[in-house]
N, C-alpha and C. Protein backbone atom coordinates (compact mmCIF):
# COMPACT_ATOMS: atom_id res chain seq x y z
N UNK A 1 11.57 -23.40 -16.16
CA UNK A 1 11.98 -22.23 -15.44
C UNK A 1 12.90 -22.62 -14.30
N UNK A 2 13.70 -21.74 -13.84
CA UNK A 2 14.61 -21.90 -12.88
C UNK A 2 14.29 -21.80 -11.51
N UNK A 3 14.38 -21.42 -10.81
CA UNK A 3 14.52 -21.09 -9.27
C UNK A 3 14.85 -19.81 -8.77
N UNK A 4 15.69 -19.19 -9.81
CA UNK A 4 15.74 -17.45 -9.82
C UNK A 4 14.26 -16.97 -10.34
N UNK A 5 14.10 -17.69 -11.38
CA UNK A 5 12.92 -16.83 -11.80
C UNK A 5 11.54 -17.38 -11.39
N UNK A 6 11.62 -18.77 -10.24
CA UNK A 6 9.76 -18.86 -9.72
C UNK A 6 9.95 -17.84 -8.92
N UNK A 7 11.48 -17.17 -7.97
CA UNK A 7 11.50 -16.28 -6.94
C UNK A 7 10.74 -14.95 -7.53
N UNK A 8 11.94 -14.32 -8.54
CA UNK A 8 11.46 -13.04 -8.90
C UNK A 8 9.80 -13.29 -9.23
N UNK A 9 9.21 -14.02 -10.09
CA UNK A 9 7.87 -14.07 -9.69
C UNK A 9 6.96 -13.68 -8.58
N UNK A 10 7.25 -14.87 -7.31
CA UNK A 10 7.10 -14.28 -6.49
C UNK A 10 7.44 -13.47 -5.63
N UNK A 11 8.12 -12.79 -5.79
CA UNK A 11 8.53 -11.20 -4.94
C UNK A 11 7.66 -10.52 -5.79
N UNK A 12 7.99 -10.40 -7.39
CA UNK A 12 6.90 -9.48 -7.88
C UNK A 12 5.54 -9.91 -7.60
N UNK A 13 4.87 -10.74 -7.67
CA UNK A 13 3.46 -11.73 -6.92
C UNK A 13 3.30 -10.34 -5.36
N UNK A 14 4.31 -10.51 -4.68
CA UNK A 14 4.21 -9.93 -3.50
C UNK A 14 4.41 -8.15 -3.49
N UNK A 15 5.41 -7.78 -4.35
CA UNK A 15 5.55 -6.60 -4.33
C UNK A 15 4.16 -5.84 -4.50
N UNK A 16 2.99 -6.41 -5.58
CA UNK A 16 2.04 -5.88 -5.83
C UNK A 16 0.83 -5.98 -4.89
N UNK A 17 0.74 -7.52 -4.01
CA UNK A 17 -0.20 -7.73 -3.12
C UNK A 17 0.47 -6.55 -1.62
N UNK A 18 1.07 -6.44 -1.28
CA UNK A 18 1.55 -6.00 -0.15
C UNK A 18 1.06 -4.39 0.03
N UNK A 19 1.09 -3.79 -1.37
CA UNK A 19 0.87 -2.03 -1.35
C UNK A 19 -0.86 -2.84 -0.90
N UNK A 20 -1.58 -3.39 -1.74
CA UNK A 20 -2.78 -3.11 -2.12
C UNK A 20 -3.54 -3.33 -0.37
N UNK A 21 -2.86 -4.51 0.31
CA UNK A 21 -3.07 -4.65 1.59
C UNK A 21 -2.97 -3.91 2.45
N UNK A 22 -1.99 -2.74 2.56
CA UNK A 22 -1.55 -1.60 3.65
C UNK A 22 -2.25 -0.58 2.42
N UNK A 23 -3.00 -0.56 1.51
CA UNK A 23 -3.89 0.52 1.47
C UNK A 23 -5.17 0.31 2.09
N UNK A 24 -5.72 -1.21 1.73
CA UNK A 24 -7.19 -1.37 2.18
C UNK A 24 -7.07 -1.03 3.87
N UNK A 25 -5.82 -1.45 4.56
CA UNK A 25 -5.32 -1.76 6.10
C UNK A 25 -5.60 0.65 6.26
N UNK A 26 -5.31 1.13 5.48
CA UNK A 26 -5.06 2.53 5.69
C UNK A 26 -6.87 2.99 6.22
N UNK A 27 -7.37 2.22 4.64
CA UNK A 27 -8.69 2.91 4.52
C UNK A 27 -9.76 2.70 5.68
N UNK A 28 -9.80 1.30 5.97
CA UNK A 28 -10.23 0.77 7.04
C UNK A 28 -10.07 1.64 8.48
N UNK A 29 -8.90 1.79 8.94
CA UNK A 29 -8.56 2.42 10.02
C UNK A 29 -8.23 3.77 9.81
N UNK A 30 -8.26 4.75 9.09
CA UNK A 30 -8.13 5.97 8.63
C UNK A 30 -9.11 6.58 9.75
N UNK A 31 -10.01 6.37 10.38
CA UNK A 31 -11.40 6.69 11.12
C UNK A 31 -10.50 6.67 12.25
N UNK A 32 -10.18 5.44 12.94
CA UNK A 32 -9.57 5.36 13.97
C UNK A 32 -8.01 6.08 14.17
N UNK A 33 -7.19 6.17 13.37
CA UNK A 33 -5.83 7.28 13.29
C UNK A 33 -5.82 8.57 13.42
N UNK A 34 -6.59 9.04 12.78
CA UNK A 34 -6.74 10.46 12.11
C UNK A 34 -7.87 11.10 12.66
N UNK A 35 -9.02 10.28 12.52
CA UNK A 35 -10.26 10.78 13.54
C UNK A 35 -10.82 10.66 14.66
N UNK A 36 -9.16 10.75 15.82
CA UNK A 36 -10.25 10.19 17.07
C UNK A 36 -10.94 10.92 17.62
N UNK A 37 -11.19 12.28 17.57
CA UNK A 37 -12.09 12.95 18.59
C UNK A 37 -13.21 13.58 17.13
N UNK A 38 -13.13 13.52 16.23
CA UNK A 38 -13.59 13.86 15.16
C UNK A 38 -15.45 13.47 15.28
N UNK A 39 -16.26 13.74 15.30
CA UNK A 39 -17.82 12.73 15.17
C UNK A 39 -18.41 12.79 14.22
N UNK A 40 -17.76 13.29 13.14
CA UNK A 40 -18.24 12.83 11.62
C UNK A 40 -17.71 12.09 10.64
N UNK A 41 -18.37 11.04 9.79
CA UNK A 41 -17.47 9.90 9.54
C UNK A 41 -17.18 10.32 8.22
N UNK A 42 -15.63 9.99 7.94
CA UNK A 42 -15.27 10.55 6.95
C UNK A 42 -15.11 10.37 5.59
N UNK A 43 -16.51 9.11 5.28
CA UNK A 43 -16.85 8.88 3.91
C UNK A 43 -18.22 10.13 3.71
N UNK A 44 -18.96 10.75 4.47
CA UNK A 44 -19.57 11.29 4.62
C UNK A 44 -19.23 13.47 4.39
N UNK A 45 -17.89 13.34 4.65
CA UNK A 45 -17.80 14.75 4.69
C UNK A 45 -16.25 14.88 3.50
N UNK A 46 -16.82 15.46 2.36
CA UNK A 46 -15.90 15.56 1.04
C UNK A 46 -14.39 15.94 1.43
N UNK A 47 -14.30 17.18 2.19
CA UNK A 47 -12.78 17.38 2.67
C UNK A 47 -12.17 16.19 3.14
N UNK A 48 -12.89 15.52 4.22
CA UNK A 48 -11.94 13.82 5.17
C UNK A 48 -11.93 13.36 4.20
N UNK A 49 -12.82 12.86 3.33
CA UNK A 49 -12.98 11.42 2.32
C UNK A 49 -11.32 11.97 1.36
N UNK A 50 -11.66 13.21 0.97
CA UNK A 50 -10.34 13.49 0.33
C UNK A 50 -8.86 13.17 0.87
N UNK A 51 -9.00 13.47 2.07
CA UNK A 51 -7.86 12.96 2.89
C UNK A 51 -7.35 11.61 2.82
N UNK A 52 -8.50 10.97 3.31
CA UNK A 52 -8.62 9.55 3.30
C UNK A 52 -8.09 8.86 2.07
N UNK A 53 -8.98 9.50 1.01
CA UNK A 53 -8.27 9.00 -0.13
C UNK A 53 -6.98 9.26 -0.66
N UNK A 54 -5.97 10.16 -0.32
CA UNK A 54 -4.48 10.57 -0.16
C UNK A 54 -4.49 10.03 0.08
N UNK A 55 -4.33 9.94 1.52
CA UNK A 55 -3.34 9.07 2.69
C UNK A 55 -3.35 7.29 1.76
N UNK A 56 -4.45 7.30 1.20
CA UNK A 56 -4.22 5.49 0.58
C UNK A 56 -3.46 5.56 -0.54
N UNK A 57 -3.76 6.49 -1.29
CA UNK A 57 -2.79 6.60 -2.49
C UNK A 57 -1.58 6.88 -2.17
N UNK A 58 -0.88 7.84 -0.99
CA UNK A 58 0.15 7.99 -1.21
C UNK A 58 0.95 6.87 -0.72
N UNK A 59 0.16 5.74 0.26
CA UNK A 59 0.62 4.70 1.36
C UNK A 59 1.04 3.99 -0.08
N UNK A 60 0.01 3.71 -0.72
CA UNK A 60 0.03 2.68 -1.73
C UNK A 60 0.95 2.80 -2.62
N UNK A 61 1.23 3.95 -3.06
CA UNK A 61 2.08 4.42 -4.24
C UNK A 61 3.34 4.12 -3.49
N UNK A 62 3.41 4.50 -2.56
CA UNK A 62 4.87 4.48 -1.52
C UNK A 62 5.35 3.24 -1.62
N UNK A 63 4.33 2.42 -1.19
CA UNK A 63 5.07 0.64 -0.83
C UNK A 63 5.10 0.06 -2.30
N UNK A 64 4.29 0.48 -3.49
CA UNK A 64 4.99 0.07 -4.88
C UNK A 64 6.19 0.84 -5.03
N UNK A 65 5.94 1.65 -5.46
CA UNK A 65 7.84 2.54 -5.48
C UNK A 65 8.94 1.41 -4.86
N UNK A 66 8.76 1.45 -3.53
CA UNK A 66 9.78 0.54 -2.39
C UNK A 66 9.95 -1.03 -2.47
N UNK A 67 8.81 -1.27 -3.00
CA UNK A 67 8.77 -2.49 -3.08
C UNK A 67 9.77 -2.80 -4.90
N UNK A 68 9.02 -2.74 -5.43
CA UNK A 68 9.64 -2.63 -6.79
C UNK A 68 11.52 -2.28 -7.07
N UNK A 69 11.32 -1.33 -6.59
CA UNK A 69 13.08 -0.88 -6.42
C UNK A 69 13.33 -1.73 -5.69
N UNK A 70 12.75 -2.69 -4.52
CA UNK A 70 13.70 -3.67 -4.13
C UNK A 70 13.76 -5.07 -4.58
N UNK A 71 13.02 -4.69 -5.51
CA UNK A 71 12.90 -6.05 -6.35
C UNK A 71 13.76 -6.16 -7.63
N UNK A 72 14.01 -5.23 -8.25
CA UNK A 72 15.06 -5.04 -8.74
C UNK A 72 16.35 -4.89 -8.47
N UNK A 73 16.90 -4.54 -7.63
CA UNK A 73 18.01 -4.29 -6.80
C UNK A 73 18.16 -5.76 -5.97
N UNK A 74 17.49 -6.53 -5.51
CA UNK A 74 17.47 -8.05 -5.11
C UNK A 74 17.80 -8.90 -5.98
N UNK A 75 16.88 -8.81 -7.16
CA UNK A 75 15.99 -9.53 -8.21
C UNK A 75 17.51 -10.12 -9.27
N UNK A 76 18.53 -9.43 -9.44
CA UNK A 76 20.00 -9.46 -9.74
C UNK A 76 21.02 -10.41 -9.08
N UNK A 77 20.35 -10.04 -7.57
CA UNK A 77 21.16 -11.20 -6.72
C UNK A 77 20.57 -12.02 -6.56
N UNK A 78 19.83 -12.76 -6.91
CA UNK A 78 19.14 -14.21 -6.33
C UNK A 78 19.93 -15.48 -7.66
């Protein structure tokens, strides 16, 4: 293998670790962003948890989309 392609590897390696990290990073602190004056925790009450669970999917879905398209659009020039 070449050197173009251990890269594209790893960018794709990364494109996929990076969403999954700024989702767990969402879910984690979702309490602290969204619920600061809130006093019910929001694995506990079905409407928040729903939220909660958006806000990770759409974070997550977002930084694959972005990530990916720039891996392709890079992935040409290396």
């Amino acid at each position: 293998m070449t050197e173009k392609h251990n890269m594209i590897i790893l960018l794709g390696i990364l494109a996929i670790v990076l969403p999954v990290v700024a989702g767990v990073f969402v879910w984690k602190r979702f309490d602290q962003i969204f619920l600061k004056t809130a006093e019910v925790k929001s694995n506990e009450d079905l409407p928040i948890y729903l939220k909660k669970l958006a806000a990770v999917s759409l974070t997550t879905g977002f930084l694959l989309f972005v990530c990916f398209q720039l891996l392709f659009i890079f992935g040409d020039q290396l």
